[in-house]
C-alpha atoms as a PDB file:
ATOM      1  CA  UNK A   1       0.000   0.000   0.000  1.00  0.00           C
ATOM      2  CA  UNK A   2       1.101   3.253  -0.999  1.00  0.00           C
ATOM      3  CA  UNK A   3       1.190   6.344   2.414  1.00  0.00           C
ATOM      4  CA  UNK A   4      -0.083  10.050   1.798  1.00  0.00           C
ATOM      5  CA  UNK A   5       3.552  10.970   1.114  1.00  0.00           C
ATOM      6  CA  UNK A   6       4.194   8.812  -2.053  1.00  0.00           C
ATOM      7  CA  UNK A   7       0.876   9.529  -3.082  1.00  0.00           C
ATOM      8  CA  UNK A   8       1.005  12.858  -3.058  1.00  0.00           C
ATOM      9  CA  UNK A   9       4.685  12.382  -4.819  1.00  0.00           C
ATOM     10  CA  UNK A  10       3.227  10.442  -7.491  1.00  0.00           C
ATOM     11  CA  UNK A  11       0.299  13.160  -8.042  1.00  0.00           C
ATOM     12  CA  UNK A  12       3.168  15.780  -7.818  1.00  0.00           C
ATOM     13  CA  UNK A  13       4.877  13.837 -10.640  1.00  0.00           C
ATOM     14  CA  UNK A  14       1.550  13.683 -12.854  1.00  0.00           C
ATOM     15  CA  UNK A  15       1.050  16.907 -12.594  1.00  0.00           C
ATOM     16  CA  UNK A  16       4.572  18.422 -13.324  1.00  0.00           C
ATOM     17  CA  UNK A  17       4.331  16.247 -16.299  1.00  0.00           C
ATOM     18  CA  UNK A  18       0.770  17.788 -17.381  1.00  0.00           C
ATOM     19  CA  UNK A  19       2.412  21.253 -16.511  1.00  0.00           C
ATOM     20  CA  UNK A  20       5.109  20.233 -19.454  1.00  0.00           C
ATOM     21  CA  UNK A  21       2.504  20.284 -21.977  1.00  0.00           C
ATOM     22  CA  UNK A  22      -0.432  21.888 -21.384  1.00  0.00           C
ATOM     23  CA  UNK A  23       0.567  24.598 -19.223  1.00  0.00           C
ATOM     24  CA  UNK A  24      -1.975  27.606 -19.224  1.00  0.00           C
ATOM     25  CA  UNK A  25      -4.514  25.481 -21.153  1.00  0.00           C
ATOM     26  CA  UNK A  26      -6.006  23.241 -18.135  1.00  0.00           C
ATOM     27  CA  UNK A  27      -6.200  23.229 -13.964  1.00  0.00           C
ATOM     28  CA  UNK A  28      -5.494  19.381 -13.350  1.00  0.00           C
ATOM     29  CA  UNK A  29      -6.816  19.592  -9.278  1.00  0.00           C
ATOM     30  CA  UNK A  30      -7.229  17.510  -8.072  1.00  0.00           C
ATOM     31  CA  UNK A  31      -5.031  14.118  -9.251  1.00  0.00           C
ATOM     32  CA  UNK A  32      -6.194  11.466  -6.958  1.00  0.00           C
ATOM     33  CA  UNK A  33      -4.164   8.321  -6.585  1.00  0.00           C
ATOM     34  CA  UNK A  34      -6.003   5.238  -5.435  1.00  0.00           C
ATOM     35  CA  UNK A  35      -4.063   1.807  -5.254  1.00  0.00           C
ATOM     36  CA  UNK A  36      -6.240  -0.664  -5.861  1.00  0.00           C
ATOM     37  CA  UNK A  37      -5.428  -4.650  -7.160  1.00  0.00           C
ATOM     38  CA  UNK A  38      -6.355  -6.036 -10.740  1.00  0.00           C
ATOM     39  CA  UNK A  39      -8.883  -8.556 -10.078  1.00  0.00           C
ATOM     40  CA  UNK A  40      -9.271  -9.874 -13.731  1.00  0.00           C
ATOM     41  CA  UNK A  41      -6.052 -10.607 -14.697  1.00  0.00           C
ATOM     42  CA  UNK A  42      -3.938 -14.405 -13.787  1.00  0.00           C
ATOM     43  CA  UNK A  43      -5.586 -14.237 -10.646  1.00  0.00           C
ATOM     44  CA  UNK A  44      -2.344 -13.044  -8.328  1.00  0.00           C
ATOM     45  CA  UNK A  45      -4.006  -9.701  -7.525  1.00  0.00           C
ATOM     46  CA  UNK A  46      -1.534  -7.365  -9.163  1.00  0.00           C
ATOM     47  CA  UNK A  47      -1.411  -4.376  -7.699  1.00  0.00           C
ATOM     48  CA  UNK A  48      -1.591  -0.795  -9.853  1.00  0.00           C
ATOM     49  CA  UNK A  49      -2.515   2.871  -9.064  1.00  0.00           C
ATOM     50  CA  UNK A  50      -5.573   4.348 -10.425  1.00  0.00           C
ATOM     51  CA  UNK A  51      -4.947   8.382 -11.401  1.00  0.00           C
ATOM     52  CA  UNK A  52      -8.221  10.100 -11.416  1.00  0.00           C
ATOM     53  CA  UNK A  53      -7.006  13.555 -12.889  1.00  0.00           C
ATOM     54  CA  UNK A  54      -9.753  15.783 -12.961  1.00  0.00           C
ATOM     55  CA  UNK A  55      -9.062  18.707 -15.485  1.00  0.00           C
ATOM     56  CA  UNK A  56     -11.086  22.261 -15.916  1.00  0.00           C
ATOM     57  CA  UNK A  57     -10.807  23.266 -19.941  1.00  0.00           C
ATOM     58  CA  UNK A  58     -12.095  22.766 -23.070  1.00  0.00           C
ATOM     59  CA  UNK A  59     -11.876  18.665 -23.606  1.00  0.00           C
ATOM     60  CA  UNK A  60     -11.307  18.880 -27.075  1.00  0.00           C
ATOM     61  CA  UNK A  61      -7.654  20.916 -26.543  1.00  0.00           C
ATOM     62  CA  UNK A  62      -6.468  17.832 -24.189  1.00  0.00           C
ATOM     63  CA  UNK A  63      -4.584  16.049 -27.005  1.00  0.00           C
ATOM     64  CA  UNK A  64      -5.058  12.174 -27.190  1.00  0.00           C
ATOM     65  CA  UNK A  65      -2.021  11.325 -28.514  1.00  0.00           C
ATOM     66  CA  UNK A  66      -0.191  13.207 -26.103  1.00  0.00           C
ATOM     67  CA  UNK A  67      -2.773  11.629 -23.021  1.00  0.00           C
ATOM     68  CA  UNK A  68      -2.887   7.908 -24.452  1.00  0.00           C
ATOM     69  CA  UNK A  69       1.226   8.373 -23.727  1.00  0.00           C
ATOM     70  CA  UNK A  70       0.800   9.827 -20.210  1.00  0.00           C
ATOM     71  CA  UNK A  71       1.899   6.305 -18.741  1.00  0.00           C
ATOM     72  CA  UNK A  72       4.904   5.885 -20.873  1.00  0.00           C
ATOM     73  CA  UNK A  73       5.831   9.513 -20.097  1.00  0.00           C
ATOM     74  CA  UNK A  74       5.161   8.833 -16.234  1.00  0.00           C
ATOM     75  CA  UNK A  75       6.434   5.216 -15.738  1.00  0.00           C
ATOM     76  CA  UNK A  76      10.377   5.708 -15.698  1.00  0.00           C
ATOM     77  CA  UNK A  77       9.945   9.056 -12.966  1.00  0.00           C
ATOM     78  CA  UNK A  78       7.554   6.951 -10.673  1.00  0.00           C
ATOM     79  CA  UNK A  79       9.839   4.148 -11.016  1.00  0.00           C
ATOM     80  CA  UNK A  80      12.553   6.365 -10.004  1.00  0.00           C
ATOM     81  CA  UNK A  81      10.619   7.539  -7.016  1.00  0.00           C
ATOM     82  CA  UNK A  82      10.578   3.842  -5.795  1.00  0.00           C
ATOM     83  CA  UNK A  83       6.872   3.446  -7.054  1.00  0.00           C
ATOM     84  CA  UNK A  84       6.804  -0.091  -8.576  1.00  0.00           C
ATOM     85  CA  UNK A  85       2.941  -0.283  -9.369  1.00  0.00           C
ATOM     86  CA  UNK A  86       1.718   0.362 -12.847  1.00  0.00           C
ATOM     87  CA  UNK A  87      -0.587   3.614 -13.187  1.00  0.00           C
ATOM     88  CA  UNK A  88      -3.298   4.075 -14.790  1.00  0.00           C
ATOM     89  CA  UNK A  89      -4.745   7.205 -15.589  1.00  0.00           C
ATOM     90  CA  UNK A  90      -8.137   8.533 -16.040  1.00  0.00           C
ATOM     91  CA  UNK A  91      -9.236  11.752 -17.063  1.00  0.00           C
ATOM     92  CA  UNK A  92     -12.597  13.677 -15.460  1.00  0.00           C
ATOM     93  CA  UNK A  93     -14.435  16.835 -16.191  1.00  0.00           C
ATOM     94  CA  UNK A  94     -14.519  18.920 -13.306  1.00  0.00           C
ATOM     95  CA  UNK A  95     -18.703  18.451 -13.623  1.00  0.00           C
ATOM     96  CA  UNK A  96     -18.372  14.794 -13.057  1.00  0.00           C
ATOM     97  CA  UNK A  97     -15.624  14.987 -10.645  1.00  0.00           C
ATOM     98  CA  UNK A  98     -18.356  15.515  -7.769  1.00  0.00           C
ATOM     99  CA  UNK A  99     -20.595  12.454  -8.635  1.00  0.00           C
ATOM    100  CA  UNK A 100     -17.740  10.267  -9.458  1.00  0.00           C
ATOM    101  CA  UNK A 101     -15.648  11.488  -5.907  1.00  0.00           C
ATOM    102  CA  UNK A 102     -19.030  10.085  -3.979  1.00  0.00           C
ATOM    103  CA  UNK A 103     -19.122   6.547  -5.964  1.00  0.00           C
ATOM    104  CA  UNK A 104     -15.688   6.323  -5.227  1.00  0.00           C
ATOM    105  CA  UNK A 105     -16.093   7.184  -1.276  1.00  0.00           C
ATOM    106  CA  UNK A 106     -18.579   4.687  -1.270  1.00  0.00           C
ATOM    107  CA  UNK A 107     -16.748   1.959  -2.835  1.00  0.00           C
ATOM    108  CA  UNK A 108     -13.881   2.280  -0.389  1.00  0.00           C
ATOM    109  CA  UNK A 109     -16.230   2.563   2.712  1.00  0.00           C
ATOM    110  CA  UNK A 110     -17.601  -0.669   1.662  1.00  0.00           C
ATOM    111  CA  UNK A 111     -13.947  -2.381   1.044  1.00  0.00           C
ATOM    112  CA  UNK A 112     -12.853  -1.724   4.756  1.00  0.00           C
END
């Protein structure tokens, strides 16, 4: 399990890396990082981080060639920051942010 610290590192690092690109076009707030464990796959569990980054902007400027390579632009920095798990990043209008932030409270209320 990941603590605040490396989450907030690992936000930290998706954001700088948003910053890169699309400074001045977007506000990226907030980048939530949820570990959570791949249920479908070979069965092991494997453990990744979901990135919920919620963005305020006109959707059709966020380029998806750029955002389809967020992970391979992310991957070697969070491995450098000793973060192992594979991310894997979402992006959310600010409008659904609040409806999607509730489902998501309830999900983990139920898991604990």
């Amino acid at each position: 399990m990941l603590d605040q610290e490396l989450r907030d590192k690992v936000a930290n690092i998706v954001r700088e890396t948003l910053a890169e690109r699309f400074a001045g076009e977007f506000v990226f707030d907030p980048i939530e990082v949820i570990p959570a464990v791949d249920e479908f796959g070979d069965g092991d569990g494997e453990p990744y981080l979901r990135i919920m980054i919620v963005f305020d902007g006109d959707q059709k400027a966020l380029d998806p060639r750029w955002t389809s390579g967020l992970i391979r632009r992310i991957r070697p920095k969070l491995i450098e920051a000793g973060v192992e798990q594979f991310p894997s990043p979402s992006f959310v209008g600010k409008s659904e942010w609040p409806r999607l932030e509730r489902s998501l409270q309830r999900a983990s209320a139920r898991s604990h």
